[in-house]
Protein backbone atom coordinates (compact mmCIF):
# COMPACT_ATOMS: atom_id res chain seq x y z
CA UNK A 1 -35.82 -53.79 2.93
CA UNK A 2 -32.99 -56.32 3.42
CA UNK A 3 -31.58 -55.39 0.12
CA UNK A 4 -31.47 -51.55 1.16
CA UNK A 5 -29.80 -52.81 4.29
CA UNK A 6 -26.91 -54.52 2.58
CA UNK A 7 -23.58 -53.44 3.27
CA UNK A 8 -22.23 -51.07 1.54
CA UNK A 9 -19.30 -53.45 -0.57
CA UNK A 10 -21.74 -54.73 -2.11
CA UNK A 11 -23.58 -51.57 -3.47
CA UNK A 12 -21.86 -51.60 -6.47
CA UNK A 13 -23.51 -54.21 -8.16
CA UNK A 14 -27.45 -52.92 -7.16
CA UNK A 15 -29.37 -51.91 -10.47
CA UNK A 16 -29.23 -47.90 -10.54
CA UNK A 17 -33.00 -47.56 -9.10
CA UNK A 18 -31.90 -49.43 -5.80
CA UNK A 19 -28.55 -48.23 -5.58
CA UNK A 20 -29.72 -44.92 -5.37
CA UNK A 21 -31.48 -45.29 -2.06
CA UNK A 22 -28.22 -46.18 -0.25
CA UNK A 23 -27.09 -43.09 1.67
CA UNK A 24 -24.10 -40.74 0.02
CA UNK A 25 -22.19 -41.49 3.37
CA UNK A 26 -22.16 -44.97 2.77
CA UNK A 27 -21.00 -44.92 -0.93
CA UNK A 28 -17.38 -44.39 -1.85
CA UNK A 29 -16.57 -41.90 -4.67
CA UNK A 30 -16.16 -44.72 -7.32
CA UNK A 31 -19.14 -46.28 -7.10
CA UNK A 32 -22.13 -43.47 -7.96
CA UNK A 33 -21.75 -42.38 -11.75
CA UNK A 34 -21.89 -38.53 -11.02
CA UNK A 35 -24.66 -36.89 -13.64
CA UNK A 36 -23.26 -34.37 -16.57
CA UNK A 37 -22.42 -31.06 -14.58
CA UNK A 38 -23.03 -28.00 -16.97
CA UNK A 39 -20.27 -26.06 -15.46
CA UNK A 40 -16.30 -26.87 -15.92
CA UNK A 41 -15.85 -30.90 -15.50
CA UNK A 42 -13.89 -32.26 -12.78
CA UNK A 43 -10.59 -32.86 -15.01
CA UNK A 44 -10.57 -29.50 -15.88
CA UNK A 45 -10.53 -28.24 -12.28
CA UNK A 46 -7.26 -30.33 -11.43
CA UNK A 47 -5.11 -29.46 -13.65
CA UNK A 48 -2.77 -26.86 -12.44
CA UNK A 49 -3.79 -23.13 -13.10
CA UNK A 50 -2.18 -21.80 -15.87
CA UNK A 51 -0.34 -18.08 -15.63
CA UNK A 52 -2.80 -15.30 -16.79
CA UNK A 53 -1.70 -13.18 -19.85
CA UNK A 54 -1.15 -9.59 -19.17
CA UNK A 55 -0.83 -6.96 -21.62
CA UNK A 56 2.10 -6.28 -21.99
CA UNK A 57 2.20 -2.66 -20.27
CA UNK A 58 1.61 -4.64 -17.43
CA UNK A 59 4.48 -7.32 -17.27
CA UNK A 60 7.57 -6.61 -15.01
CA UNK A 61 10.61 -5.42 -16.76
CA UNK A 62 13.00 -8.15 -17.96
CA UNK A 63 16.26 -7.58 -16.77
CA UNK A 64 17.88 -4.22 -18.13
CA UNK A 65 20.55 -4.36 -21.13
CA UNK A 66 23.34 -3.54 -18.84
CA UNK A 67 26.74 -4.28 -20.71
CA UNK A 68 28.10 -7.22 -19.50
CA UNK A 69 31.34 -6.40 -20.47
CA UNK A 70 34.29 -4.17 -18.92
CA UNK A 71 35.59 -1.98 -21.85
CA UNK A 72 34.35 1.42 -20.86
CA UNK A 73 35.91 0.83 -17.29
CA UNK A 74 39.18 -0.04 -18.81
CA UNK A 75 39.08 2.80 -20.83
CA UNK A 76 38.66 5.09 -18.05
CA UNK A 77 41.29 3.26 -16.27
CA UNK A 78 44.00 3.09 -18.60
CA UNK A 79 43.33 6.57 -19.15
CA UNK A 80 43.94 7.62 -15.61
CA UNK A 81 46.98 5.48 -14.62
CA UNK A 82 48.75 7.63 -18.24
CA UNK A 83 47.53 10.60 -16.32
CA UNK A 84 48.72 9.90 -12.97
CA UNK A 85 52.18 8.99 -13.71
CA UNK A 86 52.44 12.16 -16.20
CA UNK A 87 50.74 14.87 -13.33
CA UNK A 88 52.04 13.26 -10.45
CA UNK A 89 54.74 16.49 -9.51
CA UNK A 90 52.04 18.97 -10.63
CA UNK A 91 49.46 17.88 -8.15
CA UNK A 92 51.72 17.49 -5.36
CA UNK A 93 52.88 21.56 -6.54
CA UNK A 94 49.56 22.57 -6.10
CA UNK A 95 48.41 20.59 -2.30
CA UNK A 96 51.35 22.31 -1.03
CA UNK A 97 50.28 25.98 -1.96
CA UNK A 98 46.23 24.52 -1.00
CA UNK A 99 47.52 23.41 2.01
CA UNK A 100 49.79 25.64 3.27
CA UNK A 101 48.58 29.21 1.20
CA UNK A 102 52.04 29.63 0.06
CA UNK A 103 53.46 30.78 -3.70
CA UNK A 104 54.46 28.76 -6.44
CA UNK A 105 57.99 29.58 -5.97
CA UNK A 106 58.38 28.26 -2.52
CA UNK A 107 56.31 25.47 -3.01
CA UNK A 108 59.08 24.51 -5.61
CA UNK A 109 61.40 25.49 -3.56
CA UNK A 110 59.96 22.65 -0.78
CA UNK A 111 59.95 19.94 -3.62
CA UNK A 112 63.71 20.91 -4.16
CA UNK A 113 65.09 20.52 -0.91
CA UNK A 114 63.09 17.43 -0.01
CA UNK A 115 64.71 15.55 -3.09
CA UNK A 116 63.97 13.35 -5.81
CA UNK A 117 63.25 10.35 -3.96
CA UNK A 118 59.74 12.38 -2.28
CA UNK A 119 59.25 13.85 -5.22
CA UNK A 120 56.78 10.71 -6.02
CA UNK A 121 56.12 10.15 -2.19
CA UNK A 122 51.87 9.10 -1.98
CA UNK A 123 51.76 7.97 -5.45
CA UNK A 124 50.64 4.36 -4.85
CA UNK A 125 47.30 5.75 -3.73
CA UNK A 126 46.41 7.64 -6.43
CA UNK A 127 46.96 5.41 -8.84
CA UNK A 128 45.05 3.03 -7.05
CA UNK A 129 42.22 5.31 -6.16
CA UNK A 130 42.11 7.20 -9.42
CA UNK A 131 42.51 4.95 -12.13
CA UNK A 132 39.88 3.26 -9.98
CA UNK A 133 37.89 6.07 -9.42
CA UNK A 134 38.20 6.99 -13.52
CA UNK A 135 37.17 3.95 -14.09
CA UNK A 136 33.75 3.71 -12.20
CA UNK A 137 33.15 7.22 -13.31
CA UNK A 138 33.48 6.54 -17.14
CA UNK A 139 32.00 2.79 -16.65
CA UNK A 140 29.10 3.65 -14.43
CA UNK A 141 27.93 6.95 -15.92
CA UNK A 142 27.58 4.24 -18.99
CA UNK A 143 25.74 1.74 -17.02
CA UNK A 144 23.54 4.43 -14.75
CA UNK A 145 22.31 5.71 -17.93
CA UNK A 146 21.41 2.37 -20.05
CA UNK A 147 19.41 1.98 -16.23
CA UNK A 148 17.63 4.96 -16.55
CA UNK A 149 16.82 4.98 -19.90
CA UNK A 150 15.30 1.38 -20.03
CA UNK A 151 13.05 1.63 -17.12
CA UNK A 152 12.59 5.40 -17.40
CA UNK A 153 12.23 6.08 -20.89
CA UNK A 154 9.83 9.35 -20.44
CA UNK A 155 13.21 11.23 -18.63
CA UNK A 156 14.83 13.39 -20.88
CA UNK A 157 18.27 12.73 -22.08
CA UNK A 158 19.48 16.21 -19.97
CA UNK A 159 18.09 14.65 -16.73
CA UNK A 160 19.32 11.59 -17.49
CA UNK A 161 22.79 12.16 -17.95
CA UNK A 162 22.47 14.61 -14.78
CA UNK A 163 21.06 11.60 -12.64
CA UNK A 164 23.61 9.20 -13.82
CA UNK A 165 26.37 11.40 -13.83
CA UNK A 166 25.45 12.14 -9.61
CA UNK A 167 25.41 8.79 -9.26
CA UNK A 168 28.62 7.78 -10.75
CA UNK A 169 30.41 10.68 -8.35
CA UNK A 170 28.44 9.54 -5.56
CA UNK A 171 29.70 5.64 -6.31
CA UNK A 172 33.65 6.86 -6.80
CA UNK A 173 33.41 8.45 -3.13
CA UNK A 174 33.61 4.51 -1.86
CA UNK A 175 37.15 5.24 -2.68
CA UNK A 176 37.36 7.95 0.18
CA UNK A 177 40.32 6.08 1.96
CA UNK A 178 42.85 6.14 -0.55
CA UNK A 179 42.56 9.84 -0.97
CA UNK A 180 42.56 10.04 2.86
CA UNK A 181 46.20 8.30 2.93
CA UNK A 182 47.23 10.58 0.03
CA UNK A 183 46.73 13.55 1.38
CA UNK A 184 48.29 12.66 4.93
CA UNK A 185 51.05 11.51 2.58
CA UNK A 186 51.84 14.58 1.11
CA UNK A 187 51.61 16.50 4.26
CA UNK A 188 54.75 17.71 5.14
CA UNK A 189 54.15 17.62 9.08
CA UNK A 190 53.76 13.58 8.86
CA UNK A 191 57.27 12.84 6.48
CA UNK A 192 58.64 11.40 9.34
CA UNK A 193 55.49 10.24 11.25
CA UNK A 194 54.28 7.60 8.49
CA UNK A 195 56.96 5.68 6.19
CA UNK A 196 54.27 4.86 3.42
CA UNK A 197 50.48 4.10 2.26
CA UNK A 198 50.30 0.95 4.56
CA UNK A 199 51.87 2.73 7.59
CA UNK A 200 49.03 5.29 7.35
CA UNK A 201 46.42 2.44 6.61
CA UNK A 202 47.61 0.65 9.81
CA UNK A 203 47.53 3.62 12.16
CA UNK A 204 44.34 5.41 11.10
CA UNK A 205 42.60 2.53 11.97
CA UNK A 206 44.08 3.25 15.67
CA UNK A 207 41.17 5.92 15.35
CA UNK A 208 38.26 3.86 14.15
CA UNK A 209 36.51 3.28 10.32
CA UNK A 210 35.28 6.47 9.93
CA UNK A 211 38.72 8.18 10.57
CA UNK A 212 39.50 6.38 6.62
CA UNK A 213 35.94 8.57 5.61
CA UNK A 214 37.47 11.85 7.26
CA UNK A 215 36.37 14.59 4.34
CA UNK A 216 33.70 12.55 2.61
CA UNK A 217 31.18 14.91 2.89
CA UNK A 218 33.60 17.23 0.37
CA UNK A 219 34.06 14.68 -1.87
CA UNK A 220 30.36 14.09 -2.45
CA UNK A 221 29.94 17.47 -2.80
CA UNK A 222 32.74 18.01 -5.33
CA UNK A 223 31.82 14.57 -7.41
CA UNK A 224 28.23 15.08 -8.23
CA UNK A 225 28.38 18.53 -10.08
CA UNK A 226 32.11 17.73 -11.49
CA UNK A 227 30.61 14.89 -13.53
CA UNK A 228 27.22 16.54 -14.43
CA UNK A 229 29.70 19.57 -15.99
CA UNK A 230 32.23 17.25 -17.27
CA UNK A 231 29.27 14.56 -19.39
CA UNK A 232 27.54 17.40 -20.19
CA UNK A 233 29.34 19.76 -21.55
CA UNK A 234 32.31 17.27 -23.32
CA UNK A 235 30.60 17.06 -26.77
CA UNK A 236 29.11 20.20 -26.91
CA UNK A 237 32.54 21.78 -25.99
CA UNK A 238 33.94 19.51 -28.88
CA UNK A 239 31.40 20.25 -31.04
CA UNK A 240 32.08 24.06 -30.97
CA UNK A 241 35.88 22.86 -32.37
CA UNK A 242 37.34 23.65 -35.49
CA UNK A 243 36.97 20.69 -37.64
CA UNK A 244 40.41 17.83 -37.24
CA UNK A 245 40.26 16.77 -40.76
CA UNK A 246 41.41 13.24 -41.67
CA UNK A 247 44.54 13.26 -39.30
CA UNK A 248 44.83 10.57 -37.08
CA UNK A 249 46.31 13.15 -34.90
CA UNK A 250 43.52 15.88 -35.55
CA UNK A 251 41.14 13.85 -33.32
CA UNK A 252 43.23 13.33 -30.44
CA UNK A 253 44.54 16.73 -30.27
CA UNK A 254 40.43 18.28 -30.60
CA UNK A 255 39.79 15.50 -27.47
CA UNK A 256 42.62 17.01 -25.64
CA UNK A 257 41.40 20.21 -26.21
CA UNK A 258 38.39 19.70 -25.04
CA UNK A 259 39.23 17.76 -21.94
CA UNK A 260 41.80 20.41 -21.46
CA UNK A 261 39.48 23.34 -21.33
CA UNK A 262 36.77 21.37 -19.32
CA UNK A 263 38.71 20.03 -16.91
CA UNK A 264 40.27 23.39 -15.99
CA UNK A 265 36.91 25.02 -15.43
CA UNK A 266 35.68 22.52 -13.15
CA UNK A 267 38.90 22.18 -11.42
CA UNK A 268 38.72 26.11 -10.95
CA UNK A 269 34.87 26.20 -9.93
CA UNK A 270 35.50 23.28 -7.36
CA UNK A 271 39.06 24.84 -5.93
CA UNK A 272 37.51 26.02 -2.72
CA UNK A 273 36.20 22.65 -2.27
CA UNK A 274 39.07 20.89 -2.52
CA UNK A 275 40.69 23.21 -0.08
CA UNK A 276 37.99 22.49 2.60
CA UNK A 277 38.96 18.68 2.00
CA UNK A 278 42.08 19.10 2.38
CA UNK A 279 42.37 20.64 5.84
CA UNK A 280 40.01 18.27 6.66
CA UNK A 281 42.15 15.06 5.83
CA UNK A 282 45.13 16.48 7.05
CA UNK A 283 43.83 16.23 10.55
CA UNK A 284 44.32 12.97 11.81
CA UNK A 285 42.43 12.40 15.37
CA UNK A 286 40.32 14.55 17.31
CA UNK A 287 36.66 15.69 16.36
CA UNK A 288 35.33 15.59 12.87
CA UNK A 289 34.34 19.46 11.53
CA UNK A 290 31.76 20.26 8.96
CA UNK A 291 32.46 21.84 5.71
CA UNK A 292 31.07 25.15 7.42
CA UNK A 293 33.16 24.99 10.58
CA UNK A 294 36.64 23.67 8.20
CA UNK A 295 36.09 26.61 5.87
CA UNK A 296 35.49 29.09 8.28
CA UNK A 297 38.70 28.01 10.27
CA UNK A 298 40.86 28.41 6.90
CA UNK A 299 39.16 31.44 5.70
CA UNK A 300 40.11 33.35 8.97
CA UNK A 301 43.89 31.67 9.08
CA UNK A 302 44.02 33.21 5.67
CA UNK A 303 43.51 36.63 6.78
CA UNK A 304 39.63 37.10 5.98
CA UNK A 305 40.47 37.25 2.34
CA UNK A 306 38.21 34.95 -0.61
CA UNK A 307 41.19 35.70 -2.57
CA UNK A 308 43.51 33.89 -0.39
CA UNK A 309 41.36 30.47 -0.46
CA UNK A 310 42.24 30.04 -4.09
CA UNK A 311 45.84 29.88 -3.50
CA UNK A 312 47.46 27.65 -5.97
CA UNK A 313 44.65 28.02 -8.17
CA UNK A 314 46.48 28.75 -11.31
CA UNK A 315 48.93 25.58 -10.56
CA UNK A 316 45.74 23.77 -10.74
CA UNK A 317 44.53 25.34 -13.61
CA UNK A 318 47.59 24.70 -15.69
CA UNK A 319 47.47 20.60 -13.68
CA UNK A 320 43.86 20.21 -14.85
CA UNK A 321 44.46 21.48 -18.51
CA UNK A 322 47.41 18.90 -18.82
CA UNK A 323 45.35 15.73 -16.70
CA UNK A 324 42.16 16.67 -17.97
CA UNK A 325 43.30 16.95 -21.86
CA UNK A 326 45.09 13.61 -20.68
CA UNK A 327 42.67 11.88 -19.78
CA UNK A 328 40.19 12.67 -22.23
CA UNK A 329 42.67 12.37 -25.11
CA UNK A 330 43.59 8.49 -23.81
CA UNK A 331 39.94 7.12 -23.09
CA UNK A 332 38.86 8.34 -26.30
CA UNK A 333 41.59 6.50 -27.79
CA UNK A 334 41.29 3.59 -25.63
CA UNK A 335 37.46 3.66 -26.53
CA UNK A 336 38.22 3.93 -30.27
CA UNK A 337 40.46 0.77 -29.88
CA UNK A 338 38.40 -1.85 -28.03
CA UNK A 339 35.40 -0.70 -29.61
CA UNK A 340 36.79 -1.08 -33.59
């Protein structure tokens, strides 16, 4: 019984039959050999757990093949800014007889005796919002769809392109401001209110951030079913063509075409909208209307009449033939470049 009683140091050197009568309290883990275990050995239950293997319809998605670089936004906007400069007069033609519900001829006739040097008043904002907003609408139509088709690939290409073509319009609205300060720009009631684009920048914030957003419910509107038309009809409309032939200049003039007709139609079918947006950024202050309340207010200043609301509509048409033809023409060029 003294032997059982020794202290537990020296337990280690016992013969197996006596150290086996010590208590487990009294032993450290070193000094008992521990009997074969059936079941997984102690090594193999510290090392560190090792990932399971799914199959592979279960793994997350690797990061989407997104192009990483910036050549379909440049080619949208290079193909703006040639549009811009070219249109410029045109446009400003056109707001006056939207704006005001006057005819061509003494819309010209405003142009003329306000000069050559307004004649490009408000430009700096559109080419900064539209070669901008050309660009995101070519670059992310591109990048929406490569989205939708990698981690959606049971959509079909027609509701694809519809998705990412909303989208796109619904990212190019960000640029809300600039096409705020164009249009108080061009308004002849604030020529000698506001001396340029920063002016207006500097007192519209007078009225708070959503005074720069005045109208952005239009533009939403007017984006999202101008791009779905424009992506999906461009080929088909193309298609359709009479065949260029091996002239260099065969293709560009079939993309002009094209661009030309489209852009007309949707520039017609969205004319009323535009209107609404325009009475609506032309007021600077005071409460913010709805797209109901604006276009009731111009419909009944215009006498009642539906006709009256497309006022300048033709100006537009012939505008959106030449910009739309433009800019189709130029990014397909543009595209044909950087992509050879």
């Amino acid at each position: 019984m003294n032997v059982v009683k020794q202290n537990h140091s020296n337990s280690g050197n016992l013969p197996p039959s006596i150290g086996a009568v010590i208590p487990k309290s009294n032993v450290t883990s070193t000094s008992v050999s521990m009997p074969e275990q059936r079941g997984p050995s102690m090594s193999a239950l510290t090392q560190p757990l090792q990932p399971l293997s799914l199959p592979s319809t279960l793994k997350s998605p690797v990061p989407a093949p997104v192009n990483d670089d910036a050549r379909e936004f440049v080619c949208g906007w290079g193909a703006a800014f040639i549009n811009i400069t070219v249109t410029f007069p045109m446009n400003k033609l056109m707001f006056r007889q939207m704006l005001h519900g006057i005819s061509t001829s003494q819309a010209v006739k405003q142009l003329k005796r306000e000069g050559l040097k307004n004649l490009y008043r408000g430009i700096l904002p559109p080419l900064c919002q539209k070669t901008v907003s050309t660009s995101i609408m070519f670059g992310m139509f591109d990048q929406y769809s490569r989205l939708l088709k990698y981690y959606h690939p049971q959509i079909s290409d027609g509701t694809t392109m519809a998705i990412a073509a909303t989208l796109a319009g619904c990212t190019e609205a960000i640029l809300c401001p600039f096409e705020r300060i164009q249009t108080v720009l061009q308004d002849t009631k604030f020529h000698g209110k506001y001396k340029n684009s920063l002016h207006v920048a500097r007192e519209l914030r007078k009225y708070g951030i959503a005074e720069y957003y005045r109208g952005m419910m239009s533009i939403l509107v007017r984006n999202g079913p101008s791009n779905v038309l424009f992506f999906g009809l461009r080929k088909e409309i193309k298609d359709r063509l009479p065949a260029p032939g091996d002239a260099w200049w065969g293709h560009i003039l079939m993309d002009f075409v094209s661009g030309a007709f489209l852009g007309a139609f949707i520039s017609t079918v969205m004319y009323p909208v535009n209107v609404i947006k325009a009475h609506q950024q032309t007021q600077v202050g005071g409460p913010f209307l709805t797209m109901r309340e604006t276009f009731r207010d111009v419909y009944h200043a215009r006498g009642s009449s539906l006709r009256r609301l497309f006022s300048g509509a033709h100006v537009n048409y012939s505008r959106a033939l030449v910009s739309w033809g433009i800019i189709n023409a130029s990014y397909e060029m543009l595209h044909k470049l950087l992509y050879s």
